[in-house]
N, C-alpha and C. Protein backbone atom coordinates (compact mmCIF):
# COMPACT_ATOMS: atom_id res chain seq x y z
N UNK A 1 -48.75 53.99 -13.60
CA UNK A 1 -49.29 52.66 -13.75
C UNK A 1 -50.30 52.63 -14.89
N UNK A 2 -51.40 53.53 -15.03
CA UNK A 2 -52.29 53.92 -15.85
C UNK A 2 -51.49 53.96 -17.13
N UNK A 3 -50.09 54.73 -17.34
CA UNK A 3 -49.72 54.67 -18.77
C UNK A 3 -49.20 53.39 -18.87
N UNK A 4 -48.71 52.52 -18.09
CA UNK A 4 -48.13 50.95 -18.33
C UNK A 4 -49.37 50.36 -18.67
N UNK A 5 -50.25 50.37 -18.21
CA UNK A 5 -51.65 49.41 -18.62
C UNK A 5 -51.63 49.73 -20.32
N UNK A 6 -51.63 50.84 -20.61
CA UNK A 6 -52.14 51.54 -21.48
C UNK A 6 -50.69 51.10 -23.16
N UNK A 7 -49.88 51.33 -22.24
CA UNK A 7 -48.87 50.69 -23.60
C UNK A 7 -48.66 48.94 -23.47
N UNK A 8 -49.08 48.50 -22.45
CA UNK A 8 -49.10 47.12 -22.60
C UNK A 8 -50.49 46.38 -23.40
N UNK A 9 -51.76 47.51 -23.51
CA UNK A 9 -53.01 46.89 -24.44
C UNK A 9 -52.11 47.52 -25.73
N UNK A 10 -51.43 48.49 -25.78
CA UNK A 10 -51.33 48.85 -27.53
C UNK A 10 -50.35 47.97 -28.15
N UNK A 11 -49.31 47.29 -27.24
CA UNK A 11 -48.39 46.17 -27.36
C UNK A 11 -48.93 45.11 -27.66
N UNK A 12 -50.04 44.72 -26.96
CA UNK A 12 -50.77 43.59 -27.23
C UNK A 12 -51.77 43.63 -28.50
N UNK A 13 -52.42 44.75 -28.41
CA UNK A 13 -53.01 45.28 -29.94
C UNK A 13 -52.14 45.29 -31.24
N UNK A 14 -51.01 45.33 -31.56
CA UNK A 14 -49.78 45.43 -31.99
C UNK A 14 -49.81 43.98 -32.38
N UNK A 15 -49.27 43.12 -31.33
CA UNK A 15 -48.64 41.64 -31.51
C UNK A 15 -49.88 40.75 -32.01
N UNK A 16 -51.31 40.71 -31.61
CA UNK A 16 -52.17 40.44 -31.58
C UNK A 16 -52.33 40.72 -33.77
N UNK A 17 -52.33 41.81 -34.05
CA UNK A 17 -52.62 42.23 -35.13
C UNK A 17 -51.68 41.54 -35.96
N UNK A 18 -50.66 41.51 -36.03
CA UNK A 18 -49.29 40.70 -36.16
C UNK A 18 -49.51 39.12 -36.31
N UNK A 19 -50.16 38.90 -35.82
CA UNK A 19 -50.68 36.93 -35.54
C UNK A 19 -52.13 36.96 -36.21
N UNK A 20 -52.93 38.12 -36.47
CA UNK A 20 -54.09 37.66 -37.39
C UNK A 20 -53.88 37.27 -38.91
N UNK A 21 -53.15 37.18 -39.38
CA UNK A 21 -52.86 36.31 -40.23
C UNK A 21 -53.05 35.00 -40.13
N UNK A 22 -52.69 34.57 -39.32
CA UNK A 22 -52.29 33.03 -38.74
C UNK A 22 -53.91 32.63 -38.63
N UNK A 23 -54.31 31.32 -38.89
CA UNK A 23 -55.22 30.66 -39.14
C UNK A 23 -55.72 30.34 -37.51
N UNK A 24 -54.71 29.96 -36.29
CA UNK A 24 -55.32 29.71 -35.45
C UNK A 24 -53.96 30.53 -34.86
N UNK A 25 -54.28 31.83 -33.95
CA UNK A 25 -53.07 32.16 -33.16
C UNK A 25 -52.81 31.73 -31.87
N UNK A 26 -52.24 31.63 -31.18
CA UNK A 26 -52.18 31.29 -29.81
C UNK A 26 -52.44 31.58 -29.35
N UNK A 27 -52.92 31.58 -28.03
CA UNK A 27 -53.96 31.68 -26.79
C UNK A 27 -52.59 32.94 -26.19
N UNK A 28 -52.93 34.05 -26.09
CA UNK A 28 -51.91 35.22 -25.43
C UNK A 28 -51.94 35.01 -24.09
N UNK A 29 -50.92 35.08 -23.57
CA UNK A 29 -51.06 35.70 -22.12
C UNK A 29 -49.99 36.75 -22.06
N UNK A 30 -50.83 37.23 -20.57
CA UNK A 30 -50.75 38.48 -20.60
C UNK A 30 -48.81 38.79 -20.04
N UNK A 31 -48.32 39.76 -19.84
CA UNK A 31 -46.60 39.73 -19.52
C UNK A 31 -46.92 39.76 -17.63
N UNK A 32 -46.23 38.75 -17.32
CA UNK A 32 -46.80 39.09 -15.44
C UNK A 32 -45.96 39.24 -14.45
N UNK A 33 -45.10 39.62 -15.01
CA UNK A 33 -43.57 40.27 -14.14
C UNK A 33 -43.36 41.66 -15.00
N UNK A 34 -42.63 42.23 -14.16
CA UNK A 34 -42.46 44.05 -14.38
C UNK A 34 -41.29 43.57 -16.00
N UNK A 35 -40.57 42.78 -15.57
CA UNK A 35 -39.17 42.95 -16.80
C UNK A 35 -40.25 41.97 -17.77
N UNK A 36 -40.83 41.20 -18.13
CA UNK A 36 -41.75 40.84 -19.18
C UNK A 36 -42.59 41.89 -19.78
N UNK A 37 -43.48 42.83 -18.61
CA UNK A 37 -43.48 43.83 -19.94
C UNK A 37 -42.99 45.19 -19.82
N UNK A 38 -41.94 45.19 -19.54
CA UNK A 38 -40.80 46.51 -19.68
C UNK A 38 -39.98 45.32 -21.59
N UNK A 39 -39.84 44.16 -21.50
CA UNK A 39 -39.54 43.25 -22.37
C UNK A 39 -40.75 43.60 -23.64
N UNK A 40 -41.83 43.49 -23.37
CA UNK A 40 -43.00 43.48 -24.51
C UNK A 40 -43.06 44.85 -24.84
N UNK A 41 -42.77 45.97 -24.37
CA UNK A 41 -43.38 47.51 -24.53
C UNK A 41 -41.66 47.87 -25.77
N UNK A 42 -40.26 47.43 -25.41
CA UNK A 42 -39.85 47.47 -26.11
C UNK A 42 -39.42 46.72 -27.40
N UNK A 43 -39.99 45.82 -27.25
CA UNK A 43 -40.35 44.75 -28.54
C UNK A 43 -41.20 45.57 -29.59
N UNK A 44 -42.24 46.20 -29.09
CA UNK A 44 -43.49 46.72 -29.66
C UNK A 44 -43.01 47.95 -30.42
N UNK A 45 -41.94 48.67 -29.40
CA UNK A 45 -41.21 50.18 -29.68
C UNK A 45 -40.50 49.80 -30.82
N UNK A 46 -39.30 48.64 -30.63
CA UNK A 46 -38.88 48.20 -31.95
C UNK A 46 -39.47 48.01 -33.39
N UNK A 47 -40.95 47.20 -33.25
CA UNK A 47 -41.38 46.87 -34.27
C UNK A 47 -42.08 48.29 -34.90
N UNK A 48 -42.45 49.26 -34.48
CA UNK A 48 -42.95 50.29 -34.86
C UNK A 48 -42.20 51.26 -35.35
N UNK A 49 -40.57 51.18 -34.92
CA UNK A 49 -39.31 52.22 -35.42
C UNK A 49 -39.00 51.59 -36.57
N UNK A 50 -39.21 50.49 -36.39
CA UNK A 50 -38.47 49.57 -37.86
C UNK A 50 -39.58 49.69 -39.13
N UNK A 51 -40.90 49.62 -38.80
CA UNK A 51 -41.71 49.76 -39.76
C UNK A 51 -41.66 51.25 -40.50
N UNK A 52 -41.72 52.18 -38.97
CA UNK A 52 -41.65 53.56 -39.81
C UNK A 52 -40.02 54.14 -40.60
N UNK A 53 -39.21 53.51 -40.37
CA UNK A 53 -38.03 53.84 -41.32
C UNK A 53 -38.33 52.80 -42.56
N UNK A 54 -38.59 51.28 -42.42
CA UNK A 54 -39.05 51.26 -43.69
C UNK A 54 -40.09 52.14 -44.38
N UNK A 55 -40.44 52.41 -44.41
CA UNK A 55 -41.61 53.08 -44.92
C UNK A 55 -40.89 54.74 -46.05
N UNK A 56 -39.72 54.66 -44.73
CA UNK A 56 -39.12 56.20 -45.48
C UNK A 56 -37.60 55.23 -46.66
N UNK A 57 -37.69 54.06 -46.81
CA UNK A 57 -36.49 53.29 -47.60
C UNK A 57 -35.35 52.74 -46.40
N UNK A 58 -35.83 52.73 -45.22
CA UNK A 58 -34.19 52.54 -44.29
C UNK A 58 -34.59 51.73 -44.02
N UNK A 59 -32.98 51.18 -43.07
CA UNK A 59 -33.27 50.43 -42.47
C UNK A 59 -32.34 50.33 -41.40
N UNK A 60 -32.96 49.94 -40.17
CA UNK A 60 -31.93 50.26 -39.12
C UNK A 60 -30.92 49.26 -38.39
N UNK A 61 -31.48 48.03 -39.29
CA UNK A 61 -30.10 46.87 -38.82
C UNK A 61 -28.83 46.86 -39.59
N UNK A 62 -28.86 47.68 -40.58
CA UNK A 62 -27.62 47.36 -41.62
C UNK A 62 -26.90 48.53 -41.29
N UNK A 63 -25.68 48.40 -41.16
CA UNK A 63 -24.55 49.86 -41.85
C UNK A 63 -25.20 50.66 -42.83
N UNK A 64 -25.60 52.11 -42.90
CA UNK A 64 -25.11 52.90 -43.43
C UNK A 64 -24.26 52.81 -45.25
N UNK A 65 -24.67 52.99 -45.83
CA UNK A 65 -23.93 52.95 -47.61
C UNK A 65 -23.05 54.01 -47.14
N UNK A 66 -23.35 55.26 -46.76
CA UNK A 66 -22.92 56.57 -47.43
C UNK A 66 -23.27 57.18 -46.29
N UNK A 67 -22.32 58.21 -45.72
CA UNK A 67 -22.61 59.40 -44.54
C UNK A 67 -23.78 59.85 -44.98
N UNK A 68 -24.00 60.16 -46.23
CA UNK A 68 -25.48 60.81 -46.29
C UNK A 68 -26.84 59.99 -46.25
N UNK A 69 -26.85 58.81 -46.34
CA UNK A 69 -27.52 57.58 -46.06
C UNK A 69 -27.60 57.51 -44.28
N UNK A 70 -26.54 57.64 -43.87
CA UNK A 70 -26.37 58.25 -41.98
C UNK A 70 -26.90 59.07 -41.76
N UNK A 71 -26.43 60.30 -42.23
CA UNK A 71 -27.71 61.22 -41.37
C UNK A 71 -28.74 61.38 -42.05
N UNK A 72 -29.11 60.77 -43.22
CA UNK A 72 -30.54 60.25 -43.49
C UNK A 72 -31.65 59.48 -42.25
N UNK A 73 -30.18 58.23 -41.67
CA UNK A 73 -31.31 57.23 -41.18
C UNK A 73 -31.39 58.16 -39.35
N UNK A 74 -30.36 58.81 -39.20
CA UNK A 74 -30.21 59.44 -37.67
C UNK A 74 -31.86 60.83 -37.88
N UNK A 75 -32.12 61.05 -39.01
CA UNK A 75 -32.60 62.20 -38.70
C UNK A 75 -34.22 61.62 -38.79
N UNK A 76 -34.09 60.50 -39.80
CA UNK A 76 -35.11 59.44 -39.44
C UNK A 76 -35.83 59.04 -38.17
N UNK A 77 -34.43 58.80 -37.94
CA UNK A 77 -35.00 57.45 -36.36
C UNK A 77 -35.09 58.47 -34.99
N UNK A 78 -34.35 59.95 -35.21
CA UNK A 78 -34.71 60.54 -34.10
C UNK A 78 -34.81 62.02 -34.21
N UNK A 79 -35.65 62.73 -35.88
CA UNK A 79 -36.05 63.71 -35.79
C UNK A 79 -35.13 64.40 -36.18
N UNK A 80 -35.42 65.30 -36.93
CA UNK A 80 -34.35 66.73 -37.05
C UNK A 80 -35.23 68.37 -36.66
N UNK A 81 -33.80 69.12 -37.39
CA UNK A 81 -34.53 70.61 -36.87
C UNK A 81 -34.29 70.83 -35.15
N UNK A 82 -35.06 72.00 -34.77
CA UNK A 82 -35.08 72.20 -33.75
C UNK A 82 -36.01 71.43 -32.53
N UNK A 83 -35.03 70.65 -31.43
CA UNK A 83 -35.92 70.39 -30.27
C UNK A 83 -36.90 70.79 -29.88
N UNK A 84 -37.83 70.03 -29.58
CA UNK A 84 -39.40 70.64 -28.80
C UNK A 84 -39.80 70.08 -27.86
N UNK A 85 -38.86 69.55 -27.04
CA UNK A 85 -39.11 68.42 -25.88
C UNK A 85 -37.52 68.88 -24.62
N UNK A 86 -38.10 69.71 -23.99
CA UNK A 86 -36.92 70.01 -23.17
C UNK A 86 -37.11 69.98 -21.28
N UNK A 87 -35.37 69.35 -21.00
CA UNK A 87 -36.10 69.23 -19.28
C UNK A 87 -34.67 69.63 -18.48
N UNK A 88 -34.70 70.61 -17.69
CA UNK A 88 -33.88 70.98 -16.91
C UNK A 88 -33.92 70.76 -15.78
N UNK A 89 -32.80 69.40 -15.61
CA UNK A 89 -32.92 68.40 -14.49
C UNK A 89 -31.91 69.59 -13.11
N UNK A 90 -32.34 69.02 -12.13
CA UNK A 90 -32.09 69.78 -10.55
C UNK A 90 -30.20 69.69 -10.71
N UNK A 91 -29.86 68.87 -11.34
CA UNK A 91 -28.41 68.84 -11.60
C UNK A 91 -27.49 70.11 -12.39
N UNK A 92 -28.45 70.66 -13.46
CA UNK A 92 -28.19 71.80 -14.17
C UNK A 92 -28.22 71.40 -15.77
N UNK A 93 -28.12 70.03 -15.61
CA UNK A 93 -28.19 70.11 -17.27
C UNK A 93 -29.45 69.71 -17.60
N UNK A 94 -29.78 69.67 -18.88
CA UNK A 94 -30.27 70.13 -19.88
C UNK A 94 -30.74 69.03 -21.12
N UNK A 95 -31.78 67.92 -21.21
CA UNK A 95 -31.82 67.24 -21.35
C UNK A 95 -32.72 67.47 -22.84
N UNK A 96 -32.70 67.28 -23.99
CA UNK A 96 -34.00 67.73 -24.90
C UNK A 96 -34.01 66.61 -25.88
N UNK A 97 -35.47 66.77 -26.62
CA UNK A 97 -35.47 65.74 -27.92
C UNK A 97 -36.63 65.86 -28.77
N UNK A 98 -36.60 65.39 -29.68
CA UNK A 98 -37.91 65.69 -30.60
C UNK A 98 -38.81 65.47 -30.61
N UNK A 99 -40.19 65.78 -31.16
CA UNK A 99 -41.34 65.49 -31.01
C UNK A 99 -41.71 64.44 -32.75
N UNK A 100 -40.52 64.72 -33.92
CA UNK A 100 -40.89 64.17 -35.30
C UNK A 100 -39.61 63.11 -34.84
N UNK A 101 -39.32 61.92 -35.80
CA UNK A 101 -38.70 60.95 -36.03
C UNK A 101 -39.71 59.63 -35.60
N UNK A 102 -38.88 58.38 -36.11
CA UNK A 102 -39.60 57.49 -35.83
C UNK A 102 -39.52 57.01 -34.45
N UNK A 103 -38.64 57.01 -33.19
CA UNK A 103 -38.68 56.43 -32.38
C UNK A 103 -39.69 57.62 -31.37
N UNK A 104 -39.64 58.76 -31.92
CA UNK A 104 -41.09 59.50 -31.23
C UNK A 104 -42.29 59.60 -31.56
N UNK A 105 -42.26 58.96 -32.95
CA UNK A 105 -43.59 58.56 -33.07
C UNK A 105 -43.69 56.87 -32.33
N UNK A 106 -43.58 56.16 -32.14
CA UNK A 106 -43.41 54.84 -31.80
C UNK A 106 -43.68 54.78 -30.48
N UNK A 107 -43.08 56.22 -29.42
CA UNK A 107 -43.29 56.55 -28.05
C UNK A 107 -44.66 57.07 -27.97
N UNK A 108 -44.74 57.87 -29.41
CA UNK A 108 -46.66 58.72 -29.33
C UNK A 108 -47.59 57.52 -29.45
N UNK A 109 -47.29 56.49 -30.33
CA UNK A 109 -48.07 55.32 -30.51
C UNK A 109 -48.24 54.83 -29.23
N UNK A 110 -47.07 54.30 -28.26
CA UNK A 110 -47.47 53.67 -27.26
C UNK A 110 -47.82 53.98 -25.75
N UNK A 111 -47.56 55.82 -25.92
CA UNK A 111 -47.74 56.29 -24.73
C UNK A 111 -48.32 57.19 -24.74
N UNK A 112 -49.06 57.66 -26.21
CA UNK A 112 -49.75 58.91 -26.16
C UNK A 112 -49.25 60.31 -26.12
N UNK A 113 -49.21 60.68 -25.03
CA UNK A 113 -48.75 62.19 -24.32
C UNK A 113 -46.88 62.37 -24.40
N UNK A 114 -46.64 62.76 -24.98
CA UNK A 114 -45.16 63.02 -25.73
C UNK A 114 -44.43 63.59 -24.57
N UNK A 115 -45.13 64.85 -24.03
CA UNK A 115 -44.70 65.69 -23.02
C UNK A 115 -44.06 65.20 -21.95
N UNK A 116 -45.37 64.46 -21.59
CA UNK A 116 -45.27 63.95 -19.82
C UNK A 116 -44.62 62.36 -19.98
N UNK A 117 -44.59 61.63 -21.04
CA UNK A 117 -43.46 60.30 -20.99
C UNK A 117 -42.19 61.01 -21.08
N UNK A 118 -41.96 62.20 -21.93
CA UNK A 118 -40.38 62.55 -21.90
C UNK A 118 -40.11 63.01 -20.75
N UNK A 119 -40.72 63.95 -19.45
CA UNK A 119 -40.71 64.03 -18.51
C UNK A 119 -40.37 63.16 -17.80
N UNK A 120 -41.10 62.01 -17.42
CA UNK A 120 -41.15 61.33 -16.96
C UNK A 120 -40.10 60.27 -17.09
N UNK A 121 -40.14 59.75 -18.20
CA UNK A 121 -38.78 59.25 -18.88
C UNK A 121 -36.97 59.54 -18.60
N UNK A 122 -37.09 60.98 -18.48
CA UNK A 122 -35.95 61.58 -18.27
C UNK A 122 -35.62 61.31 -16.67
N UNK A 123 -36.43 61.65 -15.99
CA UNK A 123 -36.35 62.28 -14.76
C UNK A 123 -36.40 60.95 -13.93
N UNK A 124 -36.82 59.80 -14.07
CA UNK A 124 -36.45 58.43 -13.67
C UNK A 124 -34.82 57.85 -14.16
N UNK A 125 -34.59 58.38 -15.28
CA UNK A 125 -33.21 57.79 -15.89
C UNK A 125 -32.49 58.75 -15.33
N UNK A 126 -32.49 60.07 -14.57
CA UNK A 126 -31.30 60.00 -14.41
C UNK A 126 -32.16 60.43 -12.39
N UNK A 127 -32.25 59.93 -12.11
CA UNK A 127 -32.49 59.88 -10.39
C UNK A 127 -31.37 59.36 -9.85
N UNK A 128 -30.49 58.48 -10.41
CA UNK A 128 -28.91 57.54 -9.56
C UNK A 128 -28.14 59.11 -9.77
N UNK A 129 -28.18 60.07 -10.99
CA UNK A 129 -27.08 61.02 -10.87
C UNK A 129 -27.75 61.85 -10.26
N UNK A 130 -28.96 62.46 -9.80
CA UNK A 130 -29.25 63.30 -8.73
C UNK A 130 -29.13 62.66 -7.35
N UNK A 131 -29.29 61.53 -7.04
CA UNK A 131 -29.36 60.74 -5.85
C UNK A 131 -27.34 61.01 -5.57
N UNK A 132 -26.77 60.94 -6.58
CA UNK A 132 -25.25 60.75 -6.25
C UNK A 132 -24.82 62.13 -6.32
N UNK A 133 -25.68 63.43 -6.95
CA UNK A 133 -24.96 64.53 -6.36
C UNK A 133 -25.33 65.41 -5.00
N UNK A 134 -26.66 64.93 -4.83
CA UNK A 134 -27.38 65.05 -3.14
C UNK A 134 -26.26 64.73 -2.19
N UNK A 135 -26.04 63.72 -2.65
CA UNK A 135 -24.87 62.91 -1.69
C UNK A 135 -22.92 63.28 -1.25
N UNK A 136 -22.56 63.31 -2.35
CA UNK A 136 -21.70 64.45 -2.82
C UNK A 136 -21.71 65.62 -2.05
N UNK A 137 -22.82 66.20 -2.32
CA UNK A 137 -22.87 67.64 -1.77
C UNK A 137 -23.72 67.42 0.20
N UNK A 138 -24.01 66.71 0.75
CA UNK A 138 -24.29 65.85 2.31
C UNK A 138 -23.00 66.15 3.23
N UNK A 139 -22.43 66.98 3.65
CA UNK A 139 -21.11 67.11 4.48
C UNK A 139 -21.89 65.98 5.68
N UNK A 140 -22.84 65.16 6.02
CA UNK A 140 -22.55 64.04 7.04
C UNK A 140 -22.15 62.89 6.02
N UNK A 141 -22.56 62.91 4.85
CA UNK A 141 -22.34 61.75 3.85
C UNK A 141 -20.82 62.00 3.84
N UNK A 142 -20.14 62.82 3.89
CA UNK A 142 -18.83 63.02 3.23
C UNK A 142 -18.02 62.55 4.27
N UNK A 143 -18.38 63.03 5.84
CA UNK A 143 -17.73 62.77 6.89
C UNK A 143 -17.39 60.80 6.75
N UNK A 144 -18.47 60.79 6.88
CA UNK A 144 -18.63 59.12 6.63
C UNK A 144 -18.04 58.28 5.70
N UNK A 145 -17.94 59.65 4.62
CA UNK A 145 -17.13 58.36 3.29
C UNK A 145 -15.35 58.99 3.64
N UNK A 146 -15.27 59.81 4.27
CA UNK A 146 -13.55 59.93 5.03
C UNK A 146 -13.15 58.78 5.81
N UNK A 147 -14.60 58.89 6.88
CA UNK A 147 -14.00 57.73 7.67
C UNK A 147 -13.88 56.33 7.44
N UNK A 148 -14.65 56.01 6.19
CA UNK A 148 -14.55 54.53 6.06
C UNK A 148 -13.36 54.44 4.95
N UNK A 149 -13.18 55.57 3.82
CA UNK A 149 -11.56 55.26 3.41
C UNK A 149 -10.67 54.97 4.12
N UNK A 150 -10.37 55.84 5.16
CA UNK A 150 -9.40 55.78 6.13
C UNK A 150 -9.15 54.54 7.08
N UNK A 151 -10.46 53.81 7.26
CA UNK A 151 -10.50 52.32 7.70
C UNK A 151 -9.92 51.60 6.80
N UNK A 152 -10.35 51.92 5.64
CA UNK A 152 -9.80 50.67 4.19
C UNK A 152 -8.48 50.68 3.81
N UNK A 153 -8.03 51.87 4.29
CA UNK A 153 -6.37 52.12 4.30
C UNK A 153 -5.36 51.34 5.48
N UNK A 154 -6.03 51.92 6.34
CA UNK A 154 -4.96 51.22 7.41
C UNK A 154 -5.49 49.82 7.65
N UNK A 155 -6.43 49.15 6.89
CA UNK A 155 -6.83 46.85 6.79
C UNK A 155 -7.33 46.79 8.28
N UNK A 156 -8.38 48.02 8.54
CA UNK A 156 -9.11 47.36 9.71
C UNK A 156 -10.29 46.29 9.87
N UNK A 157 -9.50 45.68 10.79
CA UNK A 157 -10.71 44.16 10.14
C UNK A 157 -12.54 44.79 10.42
N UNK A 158 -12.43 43.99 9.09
CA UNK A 158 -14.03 43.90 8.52
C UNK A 158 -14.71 45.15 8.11
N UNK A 159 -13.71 46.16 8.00
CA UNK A 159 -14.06 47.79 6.95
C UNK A 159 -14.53 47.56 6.01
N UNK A 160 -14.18 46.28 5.52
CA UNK A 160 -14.72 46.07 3.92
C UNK A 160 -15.98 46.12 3.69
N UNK A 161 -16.55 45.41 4.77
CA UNK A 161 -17.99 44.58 4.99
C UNK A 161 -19.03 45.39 5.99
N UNK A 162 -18.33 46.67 6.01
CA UNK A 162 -18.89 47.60 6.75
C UNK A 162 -19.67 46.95 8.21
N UNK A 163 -18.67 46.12 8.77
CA UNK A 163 -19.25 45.55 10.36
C UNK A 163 -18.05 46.20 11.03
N UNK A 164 -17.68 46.77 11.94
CA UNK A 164 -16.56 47.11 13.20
C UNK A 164 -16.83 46.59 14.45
N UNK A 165 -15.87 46.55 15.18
CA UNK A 165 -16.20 45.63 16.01
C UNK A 165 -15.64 46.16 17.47
């Protein structure tokens, strides 16, 4: 929660800085639903990947000129060389990524600690594929998903809707 507070002032520090130009900016409010600023934190991520590839001549809305113009803008936007960000999820694989490019600097801008957002980051995105191989591997889960195929096969009323009667 502490790092959401924390990338939603640098988002707002960001957009805020962005509108001082403007002679009279608008009165901000703040994002007050979870998807408004999960919405503002990657708005902010955007505007900071896009600035730092301009900066190196790219740009990341257009095609590519030239394969070498490609892995120009890939090594850009997400680092080259060797990984320094690695997480070996309970599943077995093997998840890694960089600490240089622009979309990790853009993550250092808005979240600080590189380490513990990629941690953290990772290990929330994939919880549905550990949650689904827990399950998988559950011999009462398995019993259960036999018996309700086997309902759906032979059209026992209301198997679908998981009510029996």
């Amino acid at each position: 929660m502490r790092a959401l507070r924390t990338a939603c002032a640098a988002v707002a520090a960001l957009v805020l800085a962005g509108c001082a130009a403007e002679s009279s900016p608008p009165a901000a409010r703040p994002p007050a639903t979870e998807r408004e600023q999960d919405d503002l934190v990657r708005y902010a991520q955007r505007v900071l990947v896009d600035r730092c590839l301009a900066g190196q001549g790219l740009d990341a809305a257009r095609k590519p000129a030239s394969r070498e113009e490609g892995r120009r803008l890939q090594s850009a936007l997400f680092g080259a060389g060797p990984t320094e960000l690695s997480l070996t999820l309970p599943t077995g694989h093997t998840v890694r990524a960089h600490t240089d490019g622009c979309l990790a600097a853009a993550r250092h801008a808005l979240y600080g600690d590189q380490r513990s957002w990629f941690r953290a980051e990772v290990t929330v995105n994939n919880l549905s594929a550990e949650a689904a191989a827990r399950m998988r591997a559950d011999p009462a889960h398995r019993a259960v998903r036999v018996r309700y195929t086997r309902c759906l096969r032979l059209g026992l009323p209301n198997a679908r809707h998981g009510r029996g009667r």
